[in-house]
N, C-alpha and C. Protein backbone atom coordinates (compact mmCIF):
# COMPACT_ATOMS: atom_id res chain seq x y z
N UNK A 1 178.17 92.90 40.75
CA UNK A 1 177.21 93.34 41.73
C UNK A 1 175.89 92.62 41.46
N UNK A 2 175.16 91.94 42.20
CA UNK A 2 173.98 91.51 42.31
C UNK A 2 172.45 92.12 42.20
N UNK A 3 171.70 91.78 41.97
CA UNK A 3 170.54 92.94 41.72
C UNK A 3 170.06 93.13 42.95
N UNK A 4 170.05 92.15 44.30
CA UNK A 4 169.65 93.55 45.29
C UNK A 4 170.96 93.98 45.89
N UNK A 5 171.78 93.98 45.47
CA UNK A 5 172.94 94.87 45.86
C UNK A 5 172.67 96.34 45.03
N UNK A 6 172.35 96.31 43.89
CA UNK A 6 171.78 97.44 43.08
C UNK A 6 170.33 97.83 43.85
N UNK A 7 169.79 97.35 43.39
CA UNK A 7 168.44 97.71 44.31
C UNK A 7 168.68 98.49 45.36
N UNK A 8 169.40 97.94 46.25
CA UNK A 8 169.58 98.94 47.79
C UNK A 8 170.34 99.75 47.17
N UNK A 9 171.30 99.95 46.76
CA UNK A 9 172.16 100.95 46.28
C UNK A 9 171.40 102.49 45.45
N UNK A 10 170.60 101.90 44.57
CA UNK A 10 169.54 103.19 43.62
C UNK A 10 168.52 103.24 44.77
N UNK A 11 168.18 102.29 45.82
CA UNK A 11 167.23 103.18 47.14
C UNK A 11 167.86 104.30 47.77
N UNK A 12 169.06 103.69 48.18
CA UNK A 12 169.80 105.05 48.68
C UNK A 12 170.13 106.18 48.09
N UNK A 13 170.43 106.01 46.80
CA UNK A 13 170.26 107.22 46.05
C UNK A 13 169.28 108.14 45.78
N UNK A 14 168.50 107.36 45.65
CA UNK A 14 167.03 108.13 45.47
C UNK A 14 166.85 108.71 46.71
N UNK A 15 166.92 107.91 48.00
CA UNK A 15 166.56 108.20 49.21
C UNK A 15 167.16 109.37 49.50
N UNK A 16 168.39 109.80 49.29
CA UNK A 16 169.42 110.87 49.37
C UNK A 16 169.20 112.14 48.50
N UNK A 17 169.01 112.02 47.48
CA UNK A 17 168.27 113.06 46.24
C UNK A 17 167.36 113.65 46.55
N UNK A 18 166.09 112.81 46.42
CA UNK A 18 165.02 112.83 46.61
C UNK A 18 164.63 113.69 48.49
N UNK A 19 165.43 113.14 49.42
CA UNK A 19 164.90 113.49 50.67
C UNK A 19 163.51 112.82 51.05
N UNK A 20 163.58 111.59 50.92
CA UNK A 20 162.12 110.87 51.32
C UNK A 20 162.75 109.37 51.93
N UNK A 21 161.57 108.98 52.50
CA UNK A 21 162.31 108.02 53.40
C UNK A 21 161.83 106.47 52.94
N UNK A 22 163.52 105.91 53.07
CA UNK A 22 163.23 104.47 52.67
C UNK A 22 162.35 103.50 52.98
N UNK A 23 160.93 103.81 53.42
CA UNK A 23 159.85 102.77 53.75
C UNK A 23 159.34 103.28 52.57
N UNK A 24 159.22 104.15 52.04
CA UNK A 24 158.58 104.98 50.83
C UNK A 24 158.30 104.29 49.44
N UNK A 25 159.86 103.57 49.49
CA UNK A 25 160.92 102.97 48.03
C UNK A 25 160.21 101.48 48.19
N UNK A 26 159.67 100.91 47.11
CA UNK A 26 159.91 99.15 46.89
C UNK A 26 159.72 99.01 45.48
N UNK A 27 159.90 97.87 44.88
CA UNK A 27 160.24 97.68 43.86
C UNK A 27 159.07 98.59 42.69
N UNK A 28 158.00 98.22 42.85
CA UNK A 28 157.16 99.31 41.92
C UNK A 28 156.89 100.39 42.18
N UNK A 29 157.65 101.01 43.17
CA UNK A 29 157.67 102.21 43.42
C UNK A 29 157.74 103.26 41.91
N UNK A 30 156.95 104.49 41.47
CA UNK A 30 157.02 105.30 40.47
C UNK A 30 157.87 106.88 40.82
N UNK A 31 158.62 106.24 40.43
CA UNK A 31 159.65 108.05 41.14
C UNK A 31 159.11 109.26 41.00
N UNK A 32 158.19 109.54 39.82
CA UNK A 32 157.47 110.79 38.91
C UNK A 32 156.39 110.69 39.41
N UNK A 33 155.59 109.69 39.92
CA UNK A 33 154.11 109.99 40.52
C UNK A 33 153.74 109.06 41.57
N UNK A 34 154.89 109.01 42.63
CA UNK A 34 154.60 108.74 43.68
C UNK A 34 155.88 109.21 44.98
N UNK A 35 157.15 109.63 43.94
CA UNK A 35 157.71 110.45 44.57
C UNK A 35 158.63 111.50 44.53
N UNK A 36 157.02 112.05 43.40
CA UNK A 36 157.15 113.85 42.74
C UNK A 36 158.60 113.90 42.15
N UNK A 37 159.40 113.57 41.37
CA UNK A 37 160.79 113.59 40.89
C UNK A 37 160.29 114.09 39.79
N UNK A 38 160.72 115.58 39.98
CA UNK A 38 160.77 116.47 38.97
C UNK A 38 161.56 115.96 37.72
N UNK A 39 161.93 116.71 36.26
CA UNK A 39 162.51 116.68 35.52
C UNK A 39 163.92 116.95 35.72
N UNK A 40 164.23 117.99 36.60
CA UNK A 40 165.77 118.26 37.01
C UNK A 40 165.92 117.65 38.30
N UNK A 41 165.16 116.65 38.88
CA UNK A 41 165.68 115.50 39.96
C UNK A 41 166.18 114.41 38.68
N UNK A 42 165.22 113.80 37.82
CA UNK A 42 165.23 112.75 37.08
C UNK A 42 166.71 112.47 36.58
N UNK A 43 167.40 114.17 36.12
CA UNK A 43 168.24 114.35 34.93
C UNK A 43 169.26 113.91 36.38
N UNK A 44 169.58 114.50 37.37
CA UNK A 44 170.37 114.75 38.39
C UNK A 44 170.75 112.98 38.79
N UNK A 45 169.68 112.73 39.02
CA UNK A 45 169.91 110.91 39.89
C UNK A 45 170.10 109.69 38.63
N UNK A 46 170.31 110.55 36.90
CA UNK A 46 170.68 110.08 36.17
C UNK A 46 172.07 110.25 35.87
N UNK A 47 172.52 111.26 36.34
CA UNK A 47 174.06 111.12 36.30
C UNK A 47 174.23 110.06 37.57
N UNK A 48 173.89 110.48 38.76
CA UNK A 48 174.17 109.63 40.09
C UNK A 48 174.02 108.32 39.42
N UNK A 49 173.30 107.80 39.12
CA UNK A 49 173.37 106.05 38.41
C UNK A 49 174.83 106.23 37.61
N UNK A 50 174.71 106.86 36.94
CA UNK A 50 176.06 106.51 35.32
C UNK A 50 177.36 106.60 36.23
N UNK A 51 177.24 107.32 37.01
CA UNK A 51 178.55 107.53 37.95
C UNK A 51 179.27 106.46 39.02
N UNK A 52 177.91 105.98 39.58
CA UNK A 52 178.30 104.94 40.57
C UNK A 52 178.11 103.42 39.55
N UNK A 53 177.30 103.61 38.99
CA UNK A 53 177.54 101.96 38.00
C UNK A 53 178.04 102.10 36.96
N UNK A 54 179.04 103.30 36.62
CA UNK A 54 179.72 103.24 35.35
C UNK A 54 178.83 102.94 34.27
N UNK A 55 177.82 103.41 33.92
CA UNK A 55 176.78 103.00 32.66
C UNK A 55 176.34 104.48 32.09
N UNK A 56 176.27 104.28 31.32
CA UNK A 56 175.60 105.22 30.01
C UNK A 56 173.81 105.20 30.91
N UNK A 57 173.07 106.08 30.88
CA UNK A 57 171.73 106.54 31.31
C UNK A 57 171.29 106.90 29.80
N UNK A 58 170.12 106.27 29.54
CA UNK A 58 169.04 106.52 29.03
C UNK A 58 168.26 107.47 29.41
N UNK A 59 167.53 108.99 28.53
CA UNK A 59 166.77 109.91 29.40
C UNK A 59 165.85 109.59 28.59
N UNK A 60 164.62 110.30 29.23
CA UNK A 60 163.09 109.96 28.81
C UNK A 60 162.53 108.87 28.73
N UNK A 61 163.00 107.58 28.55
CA UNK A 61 162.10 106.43 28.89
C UNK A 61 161.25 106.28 30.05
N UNK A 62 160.16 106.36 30.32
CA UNK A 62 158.88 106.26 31.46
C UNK A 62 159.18 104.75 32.28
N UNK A 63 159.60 104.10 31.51
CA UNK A 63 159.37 102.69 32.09
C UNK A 63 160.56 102.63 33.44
N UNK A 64 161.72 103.89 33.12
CA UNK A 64 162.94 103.85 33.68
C UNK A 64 162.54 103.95 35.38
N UNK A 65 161.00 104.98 35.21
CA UNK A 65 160.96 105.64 36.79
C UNK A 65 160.19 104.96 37.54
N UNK A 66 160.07 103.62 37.11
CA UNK A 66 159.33 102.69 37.94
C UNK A 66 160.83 101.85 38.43
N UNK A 67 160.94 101.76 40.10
CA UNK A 67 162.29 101.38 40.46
C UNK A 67 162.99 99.90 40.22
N UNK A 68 161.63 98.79 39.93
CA UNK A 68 162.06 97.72 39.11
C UNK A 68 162.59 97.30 37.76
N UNK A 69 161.70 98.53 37.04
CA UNK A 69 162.61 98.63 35.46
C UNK A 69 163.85 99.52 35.72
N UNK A 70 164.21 100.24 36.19
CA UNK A 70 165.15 100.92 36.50
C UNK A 70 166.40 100.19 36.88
N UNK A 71 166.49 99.23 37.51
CA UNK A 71 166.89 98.19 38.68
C UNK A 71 167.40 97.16 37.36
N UNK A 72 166.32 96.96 36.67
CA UNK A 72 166.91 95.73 35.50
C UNK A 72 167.83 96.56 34.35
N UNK A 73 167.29 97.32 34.26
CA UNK A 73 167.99 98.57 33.40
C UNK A 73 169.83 98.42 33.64
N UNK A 74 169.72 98.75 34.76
CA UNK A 74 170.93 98.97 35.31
C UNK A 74 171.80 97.53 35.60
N UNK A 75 171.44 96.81 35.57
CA UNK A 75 171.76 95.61 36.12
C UNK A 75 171.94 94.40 34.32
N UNK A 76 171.51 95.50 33.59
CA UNK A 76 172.00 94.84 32.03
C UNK A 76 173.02 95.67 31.52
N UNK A 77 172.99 96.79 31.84
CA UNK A 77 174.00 97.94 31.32
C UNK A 77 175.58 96.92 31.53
N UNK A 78 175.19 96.97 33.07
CA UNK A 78 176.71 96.32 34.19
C UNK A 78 177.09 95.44 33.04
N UNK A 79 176.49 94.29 33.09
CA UNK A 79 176.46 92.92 32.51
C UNK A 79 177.07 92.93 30.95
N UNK A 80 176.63 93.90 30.37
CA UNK A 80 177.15 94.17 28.88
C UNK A 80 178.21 94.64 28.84
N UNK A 81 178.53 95.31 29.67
CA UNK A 81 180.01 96.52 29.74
C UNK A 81 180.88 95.71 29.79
């Protein structure tokens, strides 16, 4: 999978979770302080990643809820597996 194949893919997720709309989402988008993702959203759309990209989730890293580190995150997990 390609990274904006991921990219759109964790938009829609978020977009779906979250309930906010995809003009909202771009790459430095901050999930926690720009689109309020509580602690039990965070934990929730962290299984949704491990599930659909087959990867192990990291919790608590800050850098994760910015959607570009998130995006590379995920897109090294793939690559290593």
């Amino acid at each position: 999978m390609l990274e904006n194949e991921v990219y759109e893919k964790v938009k829609e997720i978020v977009v779906g979770y979250l309930n906010v709309n995809d003009n909202e989402i771009r790459p430095e988008t901050n999930l926690v302080e720009e689109l309020c993702a509580d602690s039990i959203a965070l934990v929730e759309l962290g299984f949704r990643f491990s599930e659909t990209f087959s990867i192990p989730m990291v919790e608590g890293d800050s850098e994760l809820f910015i959607m570009k580190n998130l995006v590379n995150f995920i897109v090294e997990k793939m690559h290593n597996n």
